[in-house]
PDB file of N, CA and C in Angstrom:
ATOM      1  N   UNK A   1       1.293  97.428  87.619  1.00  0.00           N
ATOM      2  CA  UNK A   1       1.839  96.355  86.829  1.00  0.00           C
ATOM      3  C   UNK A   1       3.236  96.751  86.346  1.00  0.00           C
ATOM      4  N   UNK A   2       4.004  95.672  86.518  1.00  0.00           N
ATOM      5  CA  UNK A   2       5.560  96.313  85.525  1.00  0.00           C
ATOM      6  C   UNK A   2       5.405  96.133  84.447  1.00  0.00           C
ATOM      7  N   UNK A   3       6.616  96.656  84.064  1.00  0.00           N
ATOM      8  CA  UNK A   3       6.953  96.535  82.585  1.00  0.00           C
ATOM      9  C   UNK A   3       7.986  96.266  82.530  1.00  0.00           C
ATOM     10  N   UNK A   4       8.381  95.344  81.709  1.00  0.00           N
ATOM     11  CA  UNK A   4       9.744  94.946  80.824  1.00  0.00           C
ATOM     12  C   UNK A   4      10.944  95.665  81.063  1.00  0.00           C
ATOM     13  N   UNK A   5      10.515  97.124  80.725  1.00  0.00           N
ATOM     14  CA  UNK A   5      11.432  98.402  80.391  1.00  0.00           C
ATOM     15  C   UNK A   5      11.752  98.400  82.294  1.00  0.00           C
ATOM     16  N   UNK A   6      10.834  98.237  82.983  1.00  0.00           N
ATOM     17  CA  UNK A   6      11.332  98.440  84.298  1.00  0.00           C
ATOM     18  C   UNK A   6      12.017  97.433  85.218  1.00  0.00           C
ATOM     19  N   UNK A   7      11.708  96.463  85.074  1.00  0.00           N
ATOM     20  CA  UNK A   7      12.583  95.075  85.464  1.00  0.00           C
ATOM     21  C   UNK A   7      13.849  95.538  84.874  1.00  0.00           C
ATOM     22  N   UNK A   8      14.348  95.528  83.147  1.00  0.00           N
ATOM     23  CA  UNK A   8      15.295  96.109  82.894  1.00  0.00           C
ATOM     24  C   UNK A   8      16.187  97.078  83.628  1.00  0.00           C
ATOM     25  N   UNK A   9      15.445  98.095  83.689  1.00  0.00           N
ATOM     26  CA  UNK A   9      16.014  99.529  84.595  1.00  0.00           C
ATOM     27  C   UNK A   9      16.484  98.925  85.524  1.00  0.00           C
ATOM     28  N   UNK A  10      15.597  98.155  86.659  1.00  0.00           N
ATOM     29  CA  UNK A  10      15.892  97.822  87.812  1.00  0.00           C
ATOM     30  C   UNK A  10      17.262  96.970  88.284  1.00  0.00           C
ATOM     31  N   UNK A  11      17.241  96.122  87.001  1.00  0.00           N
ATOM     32  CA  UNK A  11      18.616  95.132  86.812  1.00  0.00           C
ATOM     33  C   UNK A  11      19.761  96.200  86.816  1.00  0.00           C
ATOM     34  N   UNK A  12      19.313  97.151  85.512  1.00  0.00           N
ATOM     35  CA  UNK A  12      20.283  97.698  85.355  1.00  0.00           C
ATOM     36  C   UNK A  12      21.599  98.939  86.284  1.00  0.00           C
ATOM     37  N   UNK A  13      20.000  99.155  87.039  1.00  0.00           N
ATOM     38  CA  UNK A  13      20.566 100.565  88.359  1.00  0.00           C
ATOM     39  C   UNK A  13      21.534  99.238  89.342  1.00  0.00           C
ATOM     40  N   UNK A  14      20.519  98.181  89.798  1.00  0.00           N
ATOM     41  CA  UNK A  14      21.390  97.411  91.129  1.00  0.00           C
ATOM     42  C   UNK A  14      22.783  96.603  90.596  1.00  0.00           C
ATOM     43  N   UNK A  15      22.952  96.518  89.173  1.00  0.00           N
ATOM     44  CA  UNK A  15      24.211  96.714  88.399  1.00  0.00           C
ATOM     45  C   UNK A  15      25.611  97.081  89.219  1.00  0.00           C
ATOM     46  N   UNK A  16      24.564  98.426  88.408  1.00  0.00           N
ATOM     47  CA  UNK A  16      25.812 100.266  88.733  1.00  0.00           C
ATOM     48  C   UNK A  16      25.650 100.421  90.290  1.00  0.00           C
ATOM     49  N   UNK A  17      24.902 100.418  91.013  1.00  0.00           N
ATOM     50  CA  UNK A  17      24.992 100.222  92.781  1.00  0.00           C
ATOM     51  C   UNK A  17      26.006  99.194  93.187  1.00  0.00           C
ATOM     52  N   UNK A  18      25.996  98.108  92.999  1.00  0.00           N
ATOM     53  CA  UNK A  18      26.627  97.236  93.160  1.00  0.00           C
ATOM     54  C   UNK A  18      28.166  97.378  93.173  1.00  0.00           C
ATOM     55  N   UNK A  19      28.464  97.892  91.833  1.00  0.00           N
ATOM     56  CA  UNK A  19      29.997  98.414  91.561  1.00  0.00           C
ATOM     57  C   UNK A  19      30.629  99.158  92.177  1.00  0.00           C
ATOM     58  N   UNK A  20      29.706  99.983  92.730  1.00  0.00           N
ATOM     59  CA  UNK A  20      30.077 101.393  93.433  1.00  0.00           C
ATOM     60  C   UNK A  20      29.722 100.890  94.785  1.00  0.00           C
ATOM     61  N   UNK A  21      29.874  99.751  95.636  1.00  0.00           N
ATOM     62  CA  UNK A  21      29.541  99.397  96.648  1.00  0.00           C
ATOM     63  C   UNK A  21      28.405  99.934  97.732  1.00  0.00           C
ATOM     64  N   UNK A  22      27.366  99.647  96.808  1.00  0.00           N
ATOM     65  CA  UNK A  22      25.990 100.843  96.992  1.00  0.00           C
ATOM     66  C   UNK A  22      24.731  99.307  97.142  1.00  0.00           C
ATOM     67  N   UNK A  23      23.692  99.497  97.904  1.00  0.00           N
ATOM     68  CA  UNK A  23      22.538  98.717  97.146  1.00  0.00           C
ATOM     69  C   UNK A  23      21.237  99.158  97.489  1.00  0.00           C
ATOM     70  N   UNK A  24      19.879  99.017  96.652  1.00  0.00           N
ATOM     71  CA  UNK A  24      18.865  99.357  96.622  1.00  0.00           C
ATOM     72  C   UNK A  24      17.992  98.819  97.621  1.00  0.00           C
ATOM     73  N   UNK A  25      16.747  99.064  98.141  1.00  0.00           N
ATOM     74  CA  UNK A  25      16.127  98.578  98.697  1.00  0.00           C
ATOM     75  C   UNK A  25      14.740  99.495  98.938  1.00  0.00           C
ATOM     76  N   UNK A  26      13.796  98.613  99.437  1.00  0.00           N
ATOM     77  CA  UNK A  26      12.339  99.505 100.063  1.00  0.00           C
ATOM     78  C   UNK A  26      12.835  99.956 101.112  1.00  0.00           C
ATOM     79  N   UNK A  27      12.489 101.313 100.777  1.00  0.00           N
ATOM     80  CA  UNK A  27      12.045 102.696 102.086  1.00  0.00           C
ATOM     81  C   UNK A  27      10.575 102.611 102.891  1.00  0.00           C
ATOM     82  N   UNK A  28      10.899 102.301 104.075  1.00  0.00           N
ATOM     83  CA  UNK A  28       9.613 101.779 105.295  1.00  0.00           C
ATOM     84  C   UNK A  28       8.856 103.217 104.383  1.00  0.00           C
ATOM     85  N   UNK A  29       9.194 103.742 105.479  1.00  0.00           N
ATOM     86  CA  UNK A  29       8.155 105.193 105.406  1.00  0.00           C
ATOM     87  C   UNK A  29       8.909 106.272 105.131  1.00  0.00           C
ATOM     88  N   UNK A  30       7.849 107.162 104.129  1.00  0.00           N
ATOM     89  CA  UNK A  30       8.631 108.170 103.414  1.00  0.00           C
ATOM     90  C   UNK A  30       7.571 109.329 102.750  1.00  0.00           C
ATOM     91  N   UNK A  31       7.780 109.970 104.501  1.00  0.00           N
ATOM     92  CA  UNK A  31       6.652 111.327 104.510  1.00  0.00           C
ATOM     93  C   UNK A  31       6.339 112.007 103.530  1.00  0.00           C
ATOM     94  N   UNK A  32       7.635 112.637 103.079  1.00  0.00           N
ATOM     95  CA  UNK A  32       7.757 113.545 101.564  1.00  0.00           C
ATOM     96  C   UNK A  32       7.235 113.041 100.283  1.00  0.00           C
ATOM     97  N   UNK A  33       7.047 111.778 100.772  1.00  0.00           N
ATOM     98  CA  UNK A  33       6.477 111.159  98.899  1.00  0.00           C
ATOM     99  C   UNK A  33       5.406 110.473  99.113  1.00  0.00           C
ATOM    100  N   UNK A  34       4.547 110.991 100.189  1.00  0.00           N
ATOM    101  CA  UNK A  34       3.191 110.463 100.667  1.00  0.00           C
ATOM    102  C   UNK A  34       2.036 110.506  99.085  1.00  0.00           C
ATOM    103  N   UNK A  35       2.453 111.352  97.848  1.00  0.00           N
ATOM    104  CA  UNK A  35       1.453 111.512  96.673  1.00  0.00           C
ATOM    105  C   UNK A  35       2.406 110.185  95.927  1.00  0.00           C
ATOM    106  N   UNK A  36       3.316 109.651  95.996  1.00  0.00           N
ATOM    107  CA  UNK A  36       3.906 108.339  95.488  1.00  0.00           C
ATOM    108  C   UNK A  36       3.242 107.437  96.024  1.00  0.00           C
ATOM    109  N   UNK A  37       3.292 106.145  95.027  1.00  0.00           N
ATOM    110  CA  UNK A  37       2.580 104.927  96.006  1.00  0.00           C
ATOM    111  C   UNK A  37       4.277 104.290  96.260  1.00  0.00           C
ATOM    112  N   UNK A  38       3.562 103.616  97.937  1.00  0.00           N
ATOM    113  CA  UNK A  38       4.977 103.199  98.683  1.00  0.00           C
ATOM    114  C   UNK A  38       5.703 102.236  97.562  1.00  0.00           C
ATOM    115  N   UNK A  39       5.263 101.464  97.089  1.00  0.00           N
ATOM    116  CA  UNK A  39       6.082 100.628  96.386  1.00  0.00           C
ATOM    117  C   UNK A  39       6.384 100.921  95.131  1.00  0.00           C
ATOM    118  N   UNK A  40       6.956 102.362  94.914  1.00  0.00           N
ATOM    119  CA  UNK A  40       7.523 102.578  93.919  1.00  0.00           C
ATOM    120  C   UNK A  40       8.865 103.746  94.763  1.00  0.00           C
ATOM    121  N   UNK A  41       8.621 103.888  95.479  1.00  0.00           N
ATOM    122  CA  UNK A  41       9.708 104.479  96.417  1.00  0.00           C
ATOM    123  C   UNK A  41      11.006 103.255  96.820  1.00  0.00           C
ATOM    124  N   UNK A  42      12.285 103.532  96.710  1.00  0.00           N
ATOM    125  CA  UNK A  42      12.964 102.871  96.868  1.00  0.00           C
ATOM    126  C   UNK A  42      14.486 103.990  97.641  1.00  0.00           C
ATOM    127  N   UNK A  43      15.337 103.090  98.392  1.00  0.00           N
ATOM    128  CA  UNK A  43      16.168 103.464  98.892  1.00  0.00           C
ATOM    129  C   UNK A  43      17.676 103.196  98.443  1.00  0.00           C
ATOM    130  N   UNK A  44      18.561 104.251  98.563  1.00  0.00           N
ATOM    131  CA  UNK A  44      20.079 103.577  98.194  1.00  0.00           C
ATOM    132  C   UNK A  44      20.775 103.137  99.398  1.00  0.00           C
ATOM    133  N   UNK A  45      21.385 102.154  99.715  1.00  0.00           N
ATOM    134  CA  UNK A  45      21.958 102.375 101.073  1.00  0.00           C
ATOM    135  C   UNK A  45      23.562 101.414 100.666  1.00  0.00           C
ATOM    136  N   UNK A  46      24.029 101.985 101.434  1.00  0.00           N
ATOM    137  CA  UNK A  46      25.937 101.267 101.484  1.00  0.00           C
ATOM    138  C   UNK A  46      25.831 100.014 101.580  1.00  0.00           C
ATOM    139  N   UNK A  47      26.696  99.227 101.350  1.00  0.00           N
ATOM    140  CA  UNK A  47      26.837  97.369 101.427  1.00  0.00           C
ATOM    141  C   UNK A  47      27.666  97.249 102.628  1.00  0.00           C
ATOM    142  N   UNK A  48      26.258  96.588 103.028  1.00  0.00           N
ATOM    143  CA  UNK A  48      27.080  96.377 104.812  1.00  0.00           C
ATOM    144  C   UNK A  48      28.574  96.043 105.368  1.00  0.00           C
ATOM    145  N   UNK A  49      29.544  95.697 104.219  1.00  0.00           N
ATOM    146  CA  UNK A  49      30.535  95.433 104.113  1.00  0.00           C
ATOM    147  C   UNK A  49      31.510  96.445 104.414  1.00  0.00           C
ATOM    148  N   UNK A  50      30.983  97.624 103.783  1.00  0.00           N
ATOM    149  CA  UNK A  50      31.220  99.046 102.927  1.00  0.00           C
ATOM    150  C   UNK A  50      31.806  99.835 104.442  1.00  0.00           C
ATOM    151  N   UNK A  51      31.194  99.993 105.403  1.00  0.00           N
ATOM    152  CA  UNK A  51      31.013 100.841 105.862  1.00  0.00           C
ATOM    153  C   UNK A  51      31.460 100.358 107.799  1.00  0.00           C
ATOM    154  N   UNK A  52      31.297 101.070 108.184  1.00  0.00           N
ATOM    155  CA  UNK A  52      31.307 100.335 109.719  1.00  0.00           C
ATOM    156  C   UNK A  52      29.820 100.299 110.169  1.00  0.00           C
ATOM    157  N   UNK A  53      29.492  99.079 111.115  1.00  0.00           N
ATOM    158  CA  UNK A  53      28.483  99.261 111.765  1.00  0.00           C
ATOM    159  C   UNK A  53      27.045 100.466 111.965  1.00  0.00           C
ATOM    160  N   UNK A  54      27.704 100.791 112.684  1.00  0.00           N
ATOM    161  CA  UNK A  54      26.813 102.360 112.924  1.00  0.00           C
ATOM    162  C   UNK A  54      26.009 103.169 111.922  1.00  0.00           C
ATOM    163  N   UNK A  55      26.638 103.026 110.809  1.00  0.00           N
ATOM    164  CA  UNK A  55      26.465 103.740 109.108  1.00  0.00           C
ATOM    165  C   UNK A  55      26.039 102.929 108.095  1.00  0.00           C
ATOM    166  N   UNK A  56      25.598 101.285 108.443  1.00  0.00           N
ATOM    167  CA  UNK A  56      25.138 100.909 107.294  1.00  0.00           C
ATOM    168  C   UNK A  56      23.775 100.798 107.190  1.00  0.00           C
ATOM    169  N   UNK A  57      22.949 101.547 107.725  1.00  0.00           N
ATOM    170  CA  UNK A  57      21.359 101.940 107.324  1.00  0.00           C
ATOM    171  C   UNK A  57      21.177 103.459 106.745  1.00  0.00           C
ATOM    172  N   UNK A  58      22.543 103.675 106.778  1.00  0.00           N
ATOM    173  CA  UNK A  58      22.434 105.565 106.329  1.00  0.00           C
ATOM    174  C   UNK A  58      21.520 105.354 104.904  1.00  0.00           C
ATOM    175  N   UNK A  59      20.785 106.426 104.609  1.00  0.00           N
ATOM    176  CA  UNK A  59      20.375 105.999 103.356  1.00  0.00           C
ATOM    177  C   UNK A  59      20.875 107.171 102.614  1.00  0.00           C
ATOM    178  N   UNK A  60      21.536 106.727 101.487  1.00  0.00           N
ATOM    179  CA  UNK A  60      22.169 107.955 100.445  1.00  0.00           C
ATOM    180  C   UNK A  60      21.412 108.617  99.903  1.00  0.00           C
ATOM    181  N   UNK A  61      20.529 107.963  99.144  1.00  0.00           N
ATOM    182  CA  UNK A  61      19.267 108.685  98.138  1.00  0.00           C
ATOM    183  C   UNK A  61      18.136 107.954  98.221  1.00  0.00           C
ATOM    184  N   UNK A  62      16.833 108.757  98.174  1.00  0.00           N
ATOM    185  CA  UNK A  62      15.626 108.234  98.301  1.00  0.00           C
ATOM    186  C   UNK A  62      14.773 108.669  96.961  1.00  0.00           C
ATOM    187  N   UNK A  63      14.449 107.543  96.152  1.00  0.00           N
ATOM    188  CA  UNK A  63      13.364 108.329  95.113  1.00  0.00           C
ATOM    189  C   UNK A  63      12.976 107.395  94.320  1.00  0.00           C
ATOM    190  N   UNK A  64      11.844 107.526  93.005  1.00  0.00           N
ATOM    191  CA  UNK A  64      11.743 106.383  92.114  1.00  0.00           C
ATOM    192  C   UNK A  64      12.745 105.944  91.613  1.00  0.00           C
ATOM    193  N   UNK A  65      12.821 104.814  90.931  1.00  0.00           N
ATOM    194  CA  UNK A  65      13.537 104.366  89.955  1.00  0.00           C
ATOM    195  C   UNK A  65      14.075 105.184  89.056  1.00  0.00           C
ATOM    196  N   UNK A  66      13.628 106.259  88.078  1.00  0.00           N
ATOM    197  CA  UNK A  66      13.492 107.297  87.682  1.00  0.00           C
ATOM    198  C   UNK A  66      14.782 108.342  88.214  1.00  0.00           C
ATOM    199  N   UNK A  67      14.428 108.874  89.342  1.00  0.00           N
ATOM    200  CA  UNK A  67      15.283 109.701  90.055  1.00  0.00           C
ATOM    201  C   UNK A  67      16.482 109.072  90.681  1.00  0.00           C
ATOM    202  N   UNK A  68      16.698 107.669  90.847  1.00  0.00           N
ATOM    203  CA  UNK A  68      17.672 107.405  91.679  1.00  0.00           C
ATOM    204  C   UNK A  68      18.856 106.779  90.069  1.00  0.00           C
ATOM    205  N   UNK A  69      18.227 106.311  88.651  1.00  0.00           N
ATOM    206  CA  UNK A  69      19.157 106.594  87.353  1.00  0.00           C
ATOM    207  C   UNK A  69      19.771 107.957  87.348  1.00  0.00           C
ATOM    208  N   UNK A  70      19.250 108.890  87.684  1.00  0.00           N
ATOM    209  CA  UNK A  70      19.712 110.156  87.103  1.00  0.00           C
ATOM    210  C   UNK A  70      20.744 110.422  88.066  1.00  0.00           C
ATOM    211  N   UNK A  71      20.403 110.005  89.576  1.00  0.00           N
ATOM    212  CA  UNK A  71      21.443 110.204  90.625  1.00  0.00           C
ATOM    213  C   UNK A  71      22.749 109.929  90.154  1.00  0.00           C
ATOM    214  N   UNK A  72      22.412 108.451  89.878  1.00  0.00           N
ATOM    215  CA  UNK A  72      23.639 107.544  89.927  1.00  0.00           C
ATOM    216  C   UNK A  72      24.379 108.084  88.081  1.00  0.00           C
ATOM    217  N   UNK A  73      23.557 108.563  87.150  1.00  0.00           N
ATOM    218  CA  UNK A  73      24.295 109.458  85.759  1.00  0.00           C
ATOM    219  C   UNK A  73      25.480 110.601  86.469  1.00  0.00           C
ATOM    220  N   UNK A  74      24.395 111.254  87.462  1.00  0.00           N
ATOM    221  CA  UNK A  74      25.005 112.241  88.243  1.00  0.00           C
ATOM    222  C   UNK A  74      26.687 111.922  89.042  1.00  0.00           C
ATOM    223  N   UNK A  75      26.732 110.999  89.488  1.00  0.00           N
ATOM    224  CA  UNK A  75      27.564 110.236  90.097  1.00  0.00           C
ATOM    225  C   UNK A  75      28.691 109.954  88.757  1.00  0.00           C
ATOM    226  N   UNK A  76      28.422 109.435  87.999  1.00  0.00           N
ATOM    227  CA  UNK A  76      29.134 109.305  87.065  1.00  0.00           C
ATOM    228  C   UNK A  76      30.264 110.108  86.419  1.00  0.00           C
ATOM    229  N   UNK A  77      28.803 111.059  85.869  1.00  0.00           N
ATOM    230  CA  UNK A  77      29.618 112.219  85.080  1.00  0.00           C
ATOM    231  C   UNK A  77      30.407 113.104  85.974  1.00  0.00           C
ATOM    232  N   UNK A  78      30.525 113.408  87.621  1.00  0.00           N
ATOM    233  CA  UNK A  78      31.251 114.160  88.473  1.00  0.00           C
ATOM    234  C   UNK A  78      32.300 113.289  88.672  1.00  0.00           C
ATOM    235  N   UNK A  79      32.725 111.662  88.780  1.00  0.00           N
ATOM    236  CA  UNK A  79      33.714 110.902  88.367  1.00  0.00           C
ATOM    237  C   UNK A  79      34.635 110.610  87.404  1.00  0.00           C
ATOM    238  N   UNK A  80      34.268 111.030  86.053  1.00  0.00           N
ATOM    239  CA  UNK A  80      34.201 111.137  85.176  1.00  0.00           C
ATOM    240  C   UNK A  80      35.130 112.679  84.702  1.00  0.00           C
ATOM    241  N   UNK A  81      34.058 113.485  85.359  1.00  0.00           N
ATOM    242  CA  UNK A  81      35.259 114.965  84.773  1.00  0.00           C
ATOM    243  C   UNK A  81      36.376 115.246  86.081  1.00  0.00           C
ATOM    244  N   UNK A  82      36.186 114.584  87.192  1.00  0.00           N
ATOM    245  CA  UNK A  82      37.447 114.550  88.494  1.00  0.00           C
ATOM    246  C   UNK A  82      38.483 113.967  87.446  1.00  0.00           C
ATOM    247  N   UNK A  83      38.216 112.826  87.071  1.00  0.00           N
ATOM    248  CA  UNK A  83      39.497 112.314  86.688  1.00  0.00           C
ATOM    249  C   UNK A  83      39.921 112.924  85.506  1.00  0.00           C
ATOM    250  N   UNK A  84      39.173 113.131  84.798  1.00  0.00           N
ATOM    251  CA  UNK A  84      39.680 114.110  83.662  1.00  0.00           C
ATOM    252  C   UNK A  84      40.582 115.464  83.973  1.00  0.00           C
ATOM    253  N   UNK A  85      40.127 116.135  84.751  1.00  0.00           N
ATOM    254  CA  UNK A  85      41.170 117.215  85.235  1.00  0.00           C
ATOM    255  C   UNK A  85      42.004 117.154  85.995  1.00  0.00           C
ATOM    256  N   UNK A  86      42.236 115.589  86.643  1.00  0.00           N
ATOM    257  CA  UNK A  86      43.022 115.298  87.145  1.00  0.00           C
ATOM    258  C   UNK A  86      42.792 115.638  88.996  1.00  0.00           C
ATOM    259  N   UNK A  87      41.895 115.861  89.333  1.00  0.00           N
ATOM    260  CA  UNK A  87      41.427 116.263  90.639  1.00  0.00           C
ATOM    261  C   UNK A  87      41.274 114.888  91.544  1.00  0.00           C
ATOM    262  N   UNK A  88      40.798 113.893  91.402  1.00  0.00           N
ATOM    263  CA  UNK A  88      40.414 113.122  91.907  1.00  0.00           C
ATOM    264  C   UNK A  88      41.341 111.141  91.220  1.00  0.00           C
ATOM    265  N   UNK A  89      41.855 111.006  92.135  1.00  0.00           N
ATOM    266  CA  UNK A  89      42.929 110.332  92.445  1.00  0.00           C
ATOM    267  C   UNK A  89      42.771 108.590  93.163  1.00  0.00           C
ATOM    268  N   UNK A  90      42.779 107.523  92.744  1.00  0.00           N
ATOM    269  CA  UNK A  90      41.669 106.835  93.660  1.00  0.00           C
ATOM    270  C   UNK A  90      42.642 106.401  94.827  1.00  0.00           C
ATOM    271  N   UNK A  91      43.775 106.412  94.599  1.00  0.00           N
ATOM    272  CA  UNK A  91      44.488 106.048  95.677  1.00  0.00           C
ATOM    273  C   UNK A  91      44.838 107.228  96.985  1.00  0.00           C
ATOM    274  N   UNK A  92      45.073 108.565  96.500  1.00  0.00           N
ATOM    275  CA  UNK A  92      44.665 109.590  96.996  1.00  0.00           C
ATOM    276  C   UNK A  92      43.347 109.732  98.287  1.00  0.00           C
ATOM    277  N   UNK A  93      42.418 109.172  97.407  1.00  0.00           N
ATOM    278  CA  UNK A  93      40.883 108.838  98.117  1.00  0.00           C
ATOM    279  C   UNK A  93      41.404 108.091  99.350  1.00  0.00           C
ATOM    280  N   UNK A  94      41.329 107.113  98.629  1.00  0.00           N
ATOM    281  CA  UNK A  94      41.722 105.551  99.228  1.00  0.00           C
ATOM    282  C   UNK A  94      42.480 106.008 100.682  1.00  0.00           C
ATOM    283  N   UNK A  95      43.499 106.081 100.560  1.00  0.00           N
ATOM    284  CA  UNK A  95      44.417 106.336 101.653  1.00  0.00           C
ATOM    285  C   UNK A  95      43.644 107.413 102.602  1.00  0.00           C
ATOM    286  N   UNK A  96      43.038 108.276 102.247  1.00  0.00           N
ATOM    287  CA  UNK A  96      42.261 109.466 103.346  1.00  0.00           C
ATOM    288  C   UNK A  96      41.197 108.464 103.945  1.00  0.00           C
ATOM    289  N   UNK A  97      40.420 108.032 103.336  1.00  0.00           N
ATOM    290  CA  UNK A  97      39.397 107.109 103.475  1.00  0.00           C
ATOM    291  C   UNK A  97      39.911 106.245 104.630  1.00  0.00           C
ATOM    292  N   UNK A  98      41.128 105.615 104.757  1.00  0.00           N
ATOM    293  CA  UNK A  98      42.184 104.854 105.096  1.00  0.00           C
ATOM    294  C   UNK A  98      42.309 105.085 106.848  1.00  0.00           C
ATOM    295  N   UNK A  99      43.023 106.809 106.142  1.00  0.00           N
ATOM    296  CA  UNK A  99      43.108 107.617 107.845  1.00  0.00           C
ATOM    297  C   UNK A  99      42.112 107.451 109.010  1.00  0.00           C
ATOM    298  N   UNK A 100      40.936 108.315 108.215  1.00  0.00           N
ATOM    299  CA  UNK A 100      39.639 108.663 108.732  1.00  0.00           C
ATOM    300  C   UNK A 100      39.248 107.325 109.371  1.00  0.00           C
ATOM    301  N   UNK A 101      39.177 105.967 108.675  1.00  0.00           N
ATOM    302  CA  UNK A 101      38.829 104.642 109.341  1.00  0.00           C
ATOM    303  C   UNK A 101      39.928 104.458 110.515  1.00  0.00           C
ATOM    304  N   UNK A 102      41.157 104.771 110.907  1.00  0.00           N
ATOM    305  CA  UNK A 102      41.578 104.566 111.681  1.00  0.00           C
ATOM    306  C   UNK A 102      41.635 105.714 112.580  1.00  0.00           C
ATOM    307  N   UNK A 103      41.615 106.658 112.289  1.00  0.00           N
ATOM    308  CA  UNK A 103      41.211 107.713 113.007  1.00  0.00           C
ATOM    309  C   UNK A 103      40.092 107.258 114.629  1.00  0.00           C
ATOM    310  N   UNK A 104      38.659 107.014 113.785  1.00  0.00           N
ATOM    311  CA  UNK A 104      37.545 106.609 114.307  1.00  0.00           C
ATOM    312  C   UNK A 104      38.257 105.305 115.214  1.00  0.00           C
ATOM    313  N   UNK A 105      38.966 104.161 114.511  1.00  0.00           N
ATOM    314  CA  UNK A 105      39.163 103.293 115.483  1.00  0.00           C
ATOM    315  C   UNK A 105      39.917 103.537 116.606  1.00  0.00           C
ATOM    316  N   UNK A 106      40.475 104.291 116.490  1.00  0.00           N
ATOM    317  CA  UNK A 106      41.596 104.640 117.807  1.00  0.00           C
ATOM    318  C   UNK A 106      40.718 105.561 118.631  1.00  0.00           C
ATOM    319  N   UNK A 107      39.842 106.280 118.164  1.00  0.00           N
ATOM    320  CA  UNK A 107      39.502 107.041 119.227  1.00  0.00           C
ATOM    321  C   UNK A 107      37.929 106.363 119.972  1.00  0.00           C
ATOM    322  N   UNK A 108      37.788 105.179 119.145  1.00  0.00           N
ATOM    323  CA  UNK A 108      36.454 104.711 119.631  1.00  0.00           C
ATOM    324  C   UNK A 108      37.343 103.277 121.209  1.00  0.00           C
ATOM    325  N   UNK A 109      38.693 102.914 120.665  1.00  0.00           N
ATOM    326  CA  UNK A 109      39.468 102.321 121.939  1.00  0.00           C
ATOM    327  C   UNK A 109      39.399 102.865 122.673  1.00  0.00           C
ATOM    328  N   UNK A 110      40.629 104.305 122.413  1.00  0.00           N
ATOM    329  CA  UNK A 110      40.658 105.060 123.650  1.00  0.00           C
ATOM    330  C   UNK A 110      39.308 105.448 124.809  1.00  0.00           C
ATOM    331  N   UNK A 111      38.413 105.716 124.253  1.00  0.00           N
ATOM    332  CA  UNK A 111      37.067 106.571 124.671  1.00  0.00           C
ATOM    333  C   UNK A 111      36.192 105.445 125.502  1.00  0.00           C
ATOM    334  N   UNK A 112      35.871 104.127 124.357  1.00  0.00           N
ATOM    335  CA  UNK A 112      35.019 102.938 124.920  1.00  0.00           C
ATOM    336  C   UNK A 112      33.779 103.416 123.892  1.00  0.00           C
ATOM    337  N   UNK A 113      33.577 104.319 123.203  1.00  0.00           N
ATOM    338  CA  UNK A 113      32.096 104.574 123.259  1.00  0.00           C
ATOM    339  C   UNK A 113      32.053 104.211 120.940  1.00  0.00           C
ATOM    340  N   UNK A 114      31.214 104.068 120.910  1.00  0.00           N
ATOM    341  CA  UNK A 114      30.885 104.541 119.228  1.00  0.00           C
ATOM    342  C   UNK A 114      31.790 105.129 118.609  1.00  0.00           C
ATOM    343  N   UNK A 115      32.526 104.939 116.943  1.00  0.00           N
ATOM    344  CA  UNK A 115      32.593 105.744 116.867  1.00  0.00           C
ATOM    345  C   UNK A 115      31.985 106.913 115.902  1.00  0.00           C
ATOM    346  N   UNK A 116      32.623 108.215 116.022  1.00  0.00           N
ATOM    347  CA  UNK A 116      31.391 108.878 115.454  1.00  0.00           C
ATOM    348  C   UNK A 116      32.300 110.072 114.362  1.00  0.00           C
ATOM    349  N   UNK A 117      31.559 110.287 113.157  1.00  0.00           N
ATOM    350  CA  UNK A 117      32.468 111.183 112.723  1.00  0.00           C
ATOM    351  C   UNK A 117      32.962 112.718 113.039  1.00  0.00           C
ATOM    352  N   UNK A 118      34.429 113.073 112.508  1.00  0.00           N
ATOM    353  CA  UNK A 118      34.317 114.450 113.381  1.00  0.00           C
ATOM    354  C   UNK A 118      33.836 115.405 112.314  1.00  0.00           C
ATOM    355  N   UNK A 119      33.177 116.631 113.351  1.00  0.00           N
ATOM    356  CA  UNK A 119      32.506 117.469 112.588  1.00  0.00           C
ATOM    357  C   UNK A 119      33.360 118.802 112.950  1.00  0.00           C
TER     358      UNK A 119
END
């Protein structure tokens, strides 16, 4: 049965996903949390928008409701002290982010095939 407090939560996480061009969803199957019942298991995954093709079923984080708040606190507070020390830059980001997308497109022309990231 829910609760109040969890509808809440739930509003509140697909919120903060949302912003961060992130969204929640049910995880089919999910070996490791076989002592969880399935429908309290949930998935983070990119906004199909977000991402290219190939990468928008990646799933970022897998866990309760519970664990995937603390993720996304986690997320925060490492955003949070980047910019504070001045490390992390969004246009900085942005523009690498930028490369790397064209990077992939030019070499997925040239080639014909997927593209794929370099490792």
């Amino acid at each position: 049965m829910t609760s109040l407090r969890q509808v809440q939560q739930l509003e509140s996480i697909t919120r903060q996903l949302e912003s961060q061009g992130m969204r929640l969803d049910r995880r089919g199957n999910h070996g490791a949390w076989s002592s969880v019942p399935t429908n309290e298991i949930l998935a983070v995954y990119p906004n199909s928008d977000s991402l290219p093709h190939y990468s928008r079923d990646a799933e970022l984080f897998i866990g309760t409701l519970d664990d995937i708040q603390a993720w996304i606190a986690g997320i925060q507070w490492i955003s949070a002290y980047y910019a504070m020390i001045g490390l992390d830059k969004g246009e900085k980001r942005q523009r690498l982010e930028n490369a790397e997308r064209e990077r992939q497109l030019m070499e997925a022309l040239r080639t014909g095939e997927q593209p794929r990231l370099k490792r």
